[in-house]
Protein backbone atom coordinates (compact mmCIF):
# COMPACT_ATOMS: atom_id res chain seq x y z
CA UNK A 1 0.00 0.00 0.00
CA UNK A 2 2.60 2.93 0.68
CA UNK A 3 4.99 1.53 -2.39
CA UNK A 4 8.26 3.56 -1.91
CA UNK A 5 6.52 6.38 0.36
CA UNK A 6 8.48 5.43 3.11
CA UNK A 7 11.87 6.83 1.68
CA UNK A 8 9.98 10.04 0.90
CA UNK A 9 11.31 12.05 3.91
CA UNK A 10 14.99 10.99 2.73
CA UNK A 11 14.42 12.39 -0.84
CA UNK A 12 12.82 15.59 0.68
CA UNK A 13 15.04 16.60 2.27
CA UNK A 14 17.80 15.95 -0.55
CA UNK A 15 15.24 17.70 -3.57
CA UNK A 16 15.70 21.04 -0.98
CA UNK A 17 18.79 20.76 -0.91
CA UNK A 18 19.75 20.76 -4.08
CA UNK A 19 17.22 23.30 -5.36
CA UNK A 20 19.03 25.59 -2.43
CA UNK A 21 22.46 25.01 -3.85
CA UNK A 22 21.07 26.35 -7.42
CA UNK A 23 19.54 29.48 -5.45
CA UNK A 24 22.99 29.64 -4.25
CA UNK A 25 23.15 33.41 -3.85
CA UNK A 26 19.88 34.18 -2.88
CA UNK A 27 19.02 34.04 0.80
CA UNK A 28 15.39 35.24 0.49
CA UNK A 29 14.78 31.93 -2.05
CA UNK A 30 16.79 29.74 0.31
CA UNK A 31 14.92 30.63 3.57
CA UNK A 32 11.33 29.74 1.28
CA UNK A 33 12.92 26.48 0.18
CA UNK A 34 13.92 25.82 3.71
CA UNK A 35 10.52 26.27 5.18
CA UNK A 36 8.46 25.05 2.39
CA UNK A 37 10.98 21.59 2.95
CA UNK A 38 10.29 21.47 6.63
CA UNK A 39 6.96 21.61 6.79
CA UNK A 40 6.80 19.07 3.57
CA UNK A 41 8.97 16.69 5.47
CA UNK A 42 6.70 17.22 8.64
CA UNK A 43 3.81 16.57 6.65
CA UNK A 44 4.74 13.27 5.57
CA UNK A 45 6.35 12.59 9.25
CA UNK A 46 2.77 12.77 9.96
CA UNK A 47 1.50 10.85 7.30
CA UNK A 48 3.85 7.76 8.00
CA UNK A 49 3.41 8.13 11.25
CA UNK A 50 -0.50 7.92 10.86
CA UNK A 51 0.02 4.39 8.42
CA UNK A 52 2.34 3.32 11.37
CA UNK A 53 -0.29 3.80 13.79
CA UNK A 54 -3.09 2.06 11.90
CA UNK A 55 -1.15 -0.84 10.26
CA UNK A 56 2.09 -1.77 11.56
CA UNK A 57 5.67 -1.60 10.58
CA UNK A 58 6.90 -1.00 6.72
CA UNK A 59 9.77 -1.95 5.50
CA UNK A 60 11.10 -1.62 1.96
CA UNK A 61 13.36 -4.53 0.22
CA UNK A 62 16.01 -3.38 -1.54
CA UNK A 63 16.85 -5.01 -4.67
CA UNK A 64 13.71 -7.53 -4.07
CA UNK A 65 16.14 -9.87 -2.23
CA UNK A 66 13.92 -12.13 0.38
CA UNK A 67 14.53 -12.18 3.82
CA UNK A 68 17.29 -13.30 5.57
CA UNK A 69 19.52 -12.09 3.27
CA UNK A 70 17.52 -8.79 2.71
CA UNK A 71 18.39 -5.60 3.08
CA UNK A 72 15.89 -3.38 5.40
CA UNK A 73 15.29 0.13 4.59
């Protein structure tokens, strides 16, 4: 059900950072970024944090390798 949702906070916070890096010289355009990226990044806190609550852990395979040789993210 939540696919690849779970690693949304990780890219988040990397899309921000990167879009603040091309505003490099621009404060005003940073400091909206920055905001606009913590309150995104609280949002979904909140939303995974809700699925948690209601279902249970997630976890995501990586590379679709079963368990016990998975790797958890």
């Amino acid at each position: 059900m939540m696919g690849n949702f779970i690693l949304a906070p990780v890219f988040i916070h990397l899309l921000i950072a990167i879009f603040q890096l091309i505003a490099w010289r621009k404060t005003v355009t940073q400091r909206i970024l920055s905001v606009g990226g913590a309150l995104a990044a609280l949002v979904t806190a909140i939303l995974l944090f809700r699925e948690v609550y209601l279902h249970g852990t997630f976890t995501v395979n990586a590379s679709n390798w079963k368990a016990p040789s998975a790797l958890f993210l």
